[in-house]
Protein backbone atom coordinates (compact mmCIF):
# COMPACT_ATOMS: atom_id res chain seq x y z
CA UNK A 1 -12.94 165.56 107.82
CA UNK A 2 -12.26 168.15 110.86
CA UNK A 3 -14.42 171.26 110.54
CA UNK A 4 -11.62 173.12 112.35
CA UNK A 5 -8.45 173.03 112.68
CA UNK A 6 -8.75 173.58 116.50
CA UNK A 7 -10.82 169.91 116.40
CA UNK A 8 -7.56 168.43 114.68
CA UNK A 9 -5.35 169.86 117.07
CA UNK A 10 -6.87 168.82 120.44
CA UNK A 11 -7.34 165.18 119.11
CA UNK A 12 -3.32 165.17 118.45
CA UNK A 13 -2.55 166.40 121.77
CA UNK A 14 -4.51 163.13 123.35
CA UNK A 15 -1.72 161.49 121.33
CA UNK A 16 1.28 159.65 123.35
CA UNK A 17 4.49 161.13 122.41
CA UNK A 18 5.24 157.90 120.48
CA UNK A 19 1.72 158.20 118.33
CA UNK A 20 2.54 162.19 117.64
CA UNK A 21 5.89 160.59 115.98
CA UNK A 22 4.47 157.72 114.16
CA UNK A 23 1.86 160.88 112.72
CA UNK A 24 4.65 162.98 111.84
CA UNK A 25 6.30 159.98 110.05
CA UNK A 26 3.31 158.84 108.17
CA UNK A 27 2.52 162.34 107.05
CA UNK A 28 6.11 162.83 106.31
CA UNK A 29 6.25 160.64 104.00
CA UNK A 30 3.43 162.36 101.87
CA UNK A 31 4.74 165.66 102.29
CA UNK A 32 8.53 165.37 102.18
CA UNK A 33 8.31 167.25 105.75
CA UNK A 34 11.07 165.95 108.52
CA UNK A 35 11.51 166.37 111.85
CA UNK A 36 14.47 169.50 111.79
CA UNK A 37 11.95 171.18 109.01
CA UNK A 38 9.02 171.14 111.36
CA UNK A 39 11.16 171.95 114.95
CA UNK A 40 12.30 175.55 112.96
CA UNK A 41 8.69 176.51 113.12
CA UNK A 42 8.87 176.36 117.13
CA UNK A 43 12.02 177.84 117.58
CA UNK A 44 13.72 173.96 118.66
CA UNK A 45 17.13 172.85 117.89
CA UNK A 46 17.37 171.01 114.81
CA UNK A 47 19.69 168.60 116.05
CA UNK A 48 18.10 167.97 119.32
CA UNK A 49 14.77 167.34 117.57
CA UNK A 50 16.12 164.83 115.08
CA UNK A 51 17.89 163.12 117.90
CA UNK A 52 15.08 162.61 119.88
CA UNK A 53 12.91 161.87 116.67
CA UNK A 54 15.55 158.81 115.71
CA UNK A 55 15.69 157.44 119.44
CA UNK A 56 12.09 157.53 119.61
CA UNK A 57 11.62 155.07 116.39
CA UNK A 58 12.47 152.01 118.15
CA UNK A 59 10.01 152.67 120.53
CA UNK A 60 6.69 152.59 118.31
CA UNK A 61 6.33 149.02 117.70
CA UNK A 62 4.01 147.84 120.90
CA UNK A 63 1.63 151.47 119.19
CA UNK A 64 1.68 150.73 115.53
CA UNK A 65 -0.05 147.40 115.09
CA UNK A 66 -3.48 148.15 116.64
CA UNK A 67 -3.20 152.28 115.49
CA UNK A 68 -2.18 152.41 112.04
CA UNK A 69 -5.41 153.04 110.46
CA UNK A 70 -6.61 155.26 112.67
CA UNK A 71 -3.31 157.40 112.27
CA UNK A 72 -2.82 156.94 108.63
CA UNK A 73 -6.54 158.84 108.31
CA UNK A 74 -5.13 161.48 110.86
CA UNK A 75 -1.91 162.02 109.26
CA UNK A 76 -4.30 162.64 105.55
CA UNK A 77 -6.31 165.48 108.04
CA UNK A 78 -2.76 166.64 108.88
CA UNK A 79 -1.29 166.58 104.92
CA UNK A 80 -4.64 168.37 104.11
CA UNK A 81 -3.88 171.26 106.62
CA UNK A 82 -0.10 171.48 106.46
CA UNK A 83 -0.03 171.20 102.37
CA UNK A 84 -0.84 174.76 101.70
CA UNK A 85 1.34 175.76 104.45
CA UNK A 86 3.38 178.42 101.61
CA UNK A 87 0.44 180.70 102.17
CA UNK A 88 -0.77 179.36 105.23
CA UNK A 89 2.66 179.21 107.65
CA UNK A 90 0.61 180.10 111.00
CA UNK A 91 -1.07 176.84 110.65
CA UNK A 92 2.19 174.99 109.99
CA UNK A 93 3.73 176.07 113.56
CA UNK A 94 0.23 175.35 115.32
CA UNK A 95 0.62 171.26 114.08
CA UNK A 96 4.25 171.80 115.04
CA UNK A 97 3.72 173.19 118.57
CA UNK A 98 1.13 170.16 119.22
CA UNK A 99 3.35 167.03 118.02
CA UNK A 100 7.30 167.80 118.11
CA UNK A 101 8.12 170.15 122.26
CA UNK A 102 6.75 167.57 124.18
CA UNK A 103 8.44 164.24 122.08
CA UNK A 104 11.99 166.82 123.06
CA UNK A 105 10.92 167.49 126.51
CA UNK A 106 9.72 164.24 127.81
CA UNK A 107 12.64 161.77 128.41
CA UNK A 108 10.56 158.13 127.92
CA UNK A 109 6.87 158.21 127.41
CA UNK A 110 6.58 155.02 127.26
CA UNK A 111 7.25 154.35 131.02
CA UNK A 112 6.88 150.51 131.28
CA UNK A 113 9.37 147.95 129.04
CA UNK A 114 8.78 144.54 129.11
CA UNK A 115 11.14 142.02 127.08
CA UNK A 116 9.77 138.53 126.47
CA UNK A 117 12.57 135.56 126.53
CA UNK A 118 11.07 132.39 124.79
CA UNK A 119 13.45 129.34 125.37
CA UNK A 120 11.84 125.79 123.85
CA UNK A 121 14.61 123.79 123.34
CA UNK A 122 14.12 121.13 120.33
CA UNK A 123 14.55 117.81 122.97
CA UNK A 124 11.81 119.00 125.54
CA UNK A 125 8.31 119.05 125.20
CA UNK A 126 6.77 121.80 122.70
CA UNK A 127 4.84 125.00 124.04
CA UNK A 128 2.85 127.07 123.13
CA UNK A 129 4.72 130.30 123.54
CA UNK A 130 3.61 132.20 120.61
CA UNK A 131 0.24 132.28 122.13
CA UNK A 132 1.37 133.10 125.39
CA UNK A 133 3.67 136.50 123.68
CA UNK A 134 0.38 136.85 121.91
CA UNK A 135 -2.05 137.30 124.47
CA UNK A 136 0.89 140.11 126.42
CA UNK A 137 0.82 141.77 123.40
CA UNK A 138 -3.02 141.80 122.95
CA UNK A 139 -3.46 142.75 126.54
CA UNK A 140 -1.45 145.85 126.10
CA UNK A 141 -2.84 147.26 122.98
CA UNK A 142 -6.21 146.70 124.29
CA UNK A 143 -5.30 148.51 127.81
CA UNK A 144 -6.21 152.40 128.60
CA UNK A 145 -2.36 152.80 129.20
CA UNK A 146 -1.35 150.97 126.44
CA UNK A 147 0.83 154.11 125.54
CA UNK A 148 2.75 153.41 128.70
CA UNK A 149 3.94 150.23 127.80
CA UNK A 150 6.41 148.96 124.85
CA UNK A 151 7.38 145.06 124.46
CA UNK A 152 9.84 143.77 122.80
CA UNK A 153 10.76 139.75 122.40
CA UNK A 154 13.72 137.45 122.18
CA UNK A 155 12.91 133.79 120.95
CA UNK A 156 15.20 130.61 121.04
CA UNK A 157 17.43 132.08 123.60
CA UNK A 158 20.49 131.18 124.35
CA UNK A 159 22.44 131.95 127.97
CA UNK A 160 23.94 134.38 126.02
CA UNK A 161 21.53 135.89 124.36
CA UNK A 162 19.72 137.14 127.22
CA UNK A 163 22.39 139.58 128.61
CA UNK A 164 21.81 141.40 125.00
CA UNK A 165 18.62 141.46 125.40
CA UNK A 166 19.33 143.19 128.52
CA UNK A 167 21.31 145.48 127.29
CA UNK A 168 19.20 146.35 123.68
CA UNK A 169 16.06 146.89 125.64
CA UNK A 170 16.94 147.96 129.16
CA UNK A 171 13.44 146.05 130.44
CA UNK A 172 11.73 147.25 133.99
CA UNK A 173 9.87 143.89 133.00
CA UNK A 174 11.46 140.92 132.09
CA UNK A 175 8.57 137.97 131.32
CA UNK A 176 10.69 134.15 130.65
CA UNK A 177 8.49 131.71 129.25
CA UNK A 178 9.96 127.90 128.80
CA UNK A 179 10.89 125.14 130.64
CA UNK A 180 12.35 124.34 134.24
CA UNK A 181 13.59 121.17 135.98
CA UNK A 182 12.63 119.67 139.21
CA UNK A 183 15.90 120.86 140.22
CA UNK A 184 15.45 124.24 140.06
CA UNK A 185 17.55 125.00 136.78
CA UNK A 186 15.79 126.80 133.87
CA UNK A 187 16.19 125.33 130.43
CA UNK A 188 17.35 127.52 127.79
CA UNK A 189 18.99 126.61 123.91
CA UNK A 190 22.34 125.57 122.92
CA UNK A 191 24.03 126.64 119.83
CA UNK A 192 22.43 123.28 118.43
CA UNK A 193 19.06 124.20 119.81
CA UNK A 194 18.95 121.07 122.19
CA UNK A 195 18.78 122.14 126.52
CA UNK A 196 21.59 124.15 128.26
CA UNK A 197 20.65 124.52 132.14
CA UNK A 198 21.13 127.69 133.81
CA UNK A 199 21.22 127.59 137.61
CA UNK A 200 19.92 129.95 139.82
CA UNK A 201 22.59 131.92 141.02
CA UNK A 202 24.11 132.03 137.71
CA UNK A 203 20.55 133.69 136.63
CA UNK A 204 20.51 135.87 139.86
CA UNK A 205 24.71 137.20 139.46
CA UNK A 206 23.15 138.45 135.85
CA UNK A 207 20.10 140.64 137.68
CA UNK A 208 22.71 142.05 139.76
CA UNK A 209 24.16 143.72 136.63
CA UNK A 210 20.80 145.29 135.74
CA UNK A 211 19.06 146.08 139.26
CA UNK A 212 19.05 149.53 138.74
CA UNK A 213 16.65 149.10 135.93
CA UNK A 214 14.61 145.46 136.25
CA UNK A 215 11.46 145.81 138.73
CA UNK A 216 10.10 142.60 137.63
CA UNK A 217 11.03 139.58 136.56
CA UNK A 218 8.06 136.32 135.72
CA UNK A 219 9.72 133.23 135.30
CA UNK A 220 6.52 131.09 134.12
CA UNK A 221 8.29 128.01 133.85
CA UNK A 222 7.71 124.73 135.63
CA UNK A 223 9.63 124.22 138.93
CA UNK A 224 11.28 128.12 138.87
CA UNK A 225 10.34 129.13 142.58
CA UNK A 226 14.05 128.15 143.25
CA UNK A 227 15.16 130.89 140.63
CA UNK A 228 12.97 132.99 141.69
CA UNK A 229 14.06 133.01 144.84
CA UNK A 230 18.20 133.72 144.11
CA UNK A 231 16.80 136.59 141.85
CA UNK A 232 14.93 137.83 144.24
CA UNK A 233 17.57 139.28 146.54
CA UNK A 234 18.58 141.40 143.67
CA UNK A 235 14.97 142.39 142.21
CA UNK A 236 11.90 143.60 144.16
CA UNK A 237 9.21 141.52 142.58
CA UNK A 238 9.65 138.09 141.20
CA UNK A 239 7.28 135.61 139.96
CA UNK A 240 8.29 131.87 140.11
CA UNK A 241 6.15 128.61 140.03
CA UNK A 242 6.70 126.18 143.04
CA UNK A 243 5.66 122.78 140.90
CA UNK A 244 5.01 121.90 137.54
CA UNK A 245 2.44 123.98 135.53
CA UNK A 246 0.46 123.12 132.22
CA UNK A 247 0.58 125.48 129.37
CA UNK A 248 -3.06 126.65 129.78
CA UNK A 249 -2.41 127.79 133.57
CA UNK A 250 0.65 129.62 132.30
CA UNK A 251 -1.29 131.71 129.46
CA UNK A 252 -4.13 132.15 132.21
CA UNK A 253 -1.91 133.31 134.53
CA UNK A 254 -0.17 135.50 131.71
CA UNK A 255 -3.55 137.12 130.84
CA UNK A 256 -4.56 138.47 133.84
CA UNK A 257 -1.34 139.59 134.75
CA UNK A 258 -0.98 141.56 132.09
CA UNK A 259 -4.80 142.67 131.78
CA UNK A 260 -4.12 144.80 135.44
CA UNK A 261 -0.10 145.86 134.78
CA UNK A 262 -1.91 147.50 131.52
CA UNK A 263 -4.54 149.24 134.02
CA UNK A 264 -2.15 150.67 136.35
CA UNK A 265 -2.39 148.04 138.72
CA UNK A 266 0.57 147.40 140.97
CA UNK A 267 2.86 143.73 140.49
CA UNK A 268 0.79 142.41 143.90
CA UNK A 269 -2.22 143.34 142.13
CA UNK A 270 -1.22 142.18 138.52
CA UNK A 271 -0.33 139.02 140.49
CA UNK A 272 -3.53 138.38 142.53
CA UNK A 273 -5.58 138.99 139.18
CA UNK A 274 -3.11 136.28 137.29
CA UNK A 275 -3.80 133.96 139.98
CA UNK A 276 -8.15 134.75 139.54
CA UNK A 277 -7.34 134.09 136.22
CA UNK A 278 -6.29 130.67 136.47
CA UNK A 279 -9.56 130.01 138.87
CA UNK A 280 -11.73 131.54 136.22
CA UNK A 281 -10.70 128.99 133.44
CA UNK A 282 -11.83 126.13 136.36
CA UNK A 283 -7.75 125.11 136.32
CA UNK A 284 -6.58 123.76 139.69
CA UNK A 285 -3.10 125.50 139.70
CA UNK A 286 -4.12 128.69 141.01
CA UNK A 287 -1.49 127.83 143.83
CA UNK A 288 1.18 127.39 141.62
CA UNK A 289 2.33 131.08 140.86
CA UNK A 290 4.37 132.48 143.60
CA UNK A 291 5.46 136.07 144.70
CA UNK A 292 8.75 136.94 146.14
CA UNK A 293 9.07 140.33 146.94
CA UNK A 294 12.48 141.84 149.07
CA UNK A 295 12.13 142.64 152.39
């Protein structure tokens, strides 16, 4: 238990914007307090605050797995402060002032979002892509900026699935894991779930819809360099591979990617580290990854 409430309060404002909401919703939900309730103690619109409170939900999922015990226990030091607040309302607009003005203020806390397309289409050869979406998300909830980052994925994607996907999650980081041909077309599903090849300017025409959003794209599929390539005149940073590439290179390459993006490393850096990665586990594909950045 806090001694003070001044210890309670300093370890919520460490809290992401995204954690302060998951607290609020937790403790809600033991105190019948909402959002528009809590705002009128800090003199912020109702309407606003419940806005921004709803918009903000789809956002927690990347933060809840790995915190939810630790902010269940601080939501019970919250209910066991704010649950006299009839005869205690001072301390009721302190816990307000510290979780709801900067979830209104801030636009997107969670400055980094990465959507995963998994394609493995039921006549190719199975991979392992849940460990691969695995090890991103493990990467990121173990990282010092893991509040930075959100990740959402699409599995057995169709062509036009991914244009959704586009559209639902507005990615700066868009990771495909699958298959590719020696031809340079990547191999997503069909309504029956057997191969449908896209082709690489097909791929890059759809980036041109979302360039003003999509920093990187990883294609970590065999043979994508070509793909990589037509995307990259409309994205800064693109990953491709330039020859077939096992499934453990691809989840080593995956790891350390993602290990450095969640430290604040740049896309060269994350890169460079991916490619370590790959040396580390003793594979020889380390010269398989390849970076195409614009000029």
């Amino acid at each position: 238990m806090y001694k003070n409430l001044e210890a309670l309060l300093e370890e919520i404002e460490n809290l992401s914007n995204t954690q302060k909401l998951l607290l609020l919703e937790i403790a809600k939900s033991r105190t019948g307090i909402y959002a528009g309730t809590l705002a009128s103690k800090v003199d912020l619109s109702r309407d606003e605050t419940v806005y921004r409170v709803r918009e903000l939900k789809s956002k927690m999922l990347v933060e809840i797995l790995p915190l939810t015990d630790y902010l269940y226990r601080l939501s019970m030091e919250v209910v066991s402060v704010i649950g006299d607040v009839e005869t205690s309302p001072d301390i009721w607009k302190k816990i307000a002032e510290h979780i709801l003005p900067t979830i209104i203020n801030t636009k997107d806390e969670a400055g980094t979002s990465i959507l995963f397309l998994a394609a493995d289409p039921a006549n190719e050869t199975r991979l392992r892509l849940g460990e691969e979406f695995r090890e991103i998300q493990e990467k990121l909830q173990l990282a010092k900026l893991r509040h930075k980052f959100r990740i959402e994925q699409r599995t057995s994607v169709r062509p036009v699935d991914i244009s959704q996907a586009m559209l639902d999650v507005q990615p700066n980081i868009v990771h495909f894991s699958g298959h590719g041909t020696s031809s340079g077309e990547l191999c997503f599903e069909s309504l029956s779930g057997i191969t449908q090849l896209v082709m690489p300017d097909a791929l890059a025409a759809l980036f041109e819809q979302f360039a003003n959003h999509v920093n990187c794209v990883i294609l970590n599929a065999c043979y994508s360099a070509n793909q990589a390539d037509a995307i990259s005149q409309q994205i800064p940073y693109v990953i491709g591979m330039n020859k077939m590439i096992g499934d453990r290179a691809a989840i080593a390459f995956t790891v350390g990617f993602y290990q450095a993006i969640g430290a604040g490393k740049t896309i060269e850096e994350a890169y460079k580290l991916g490619v370590v990665q790959i040396r580390l586990q003793g594979i020889p594909e380390h010269f398989t990854p390849k970076l195409i950045t614009q000029e």
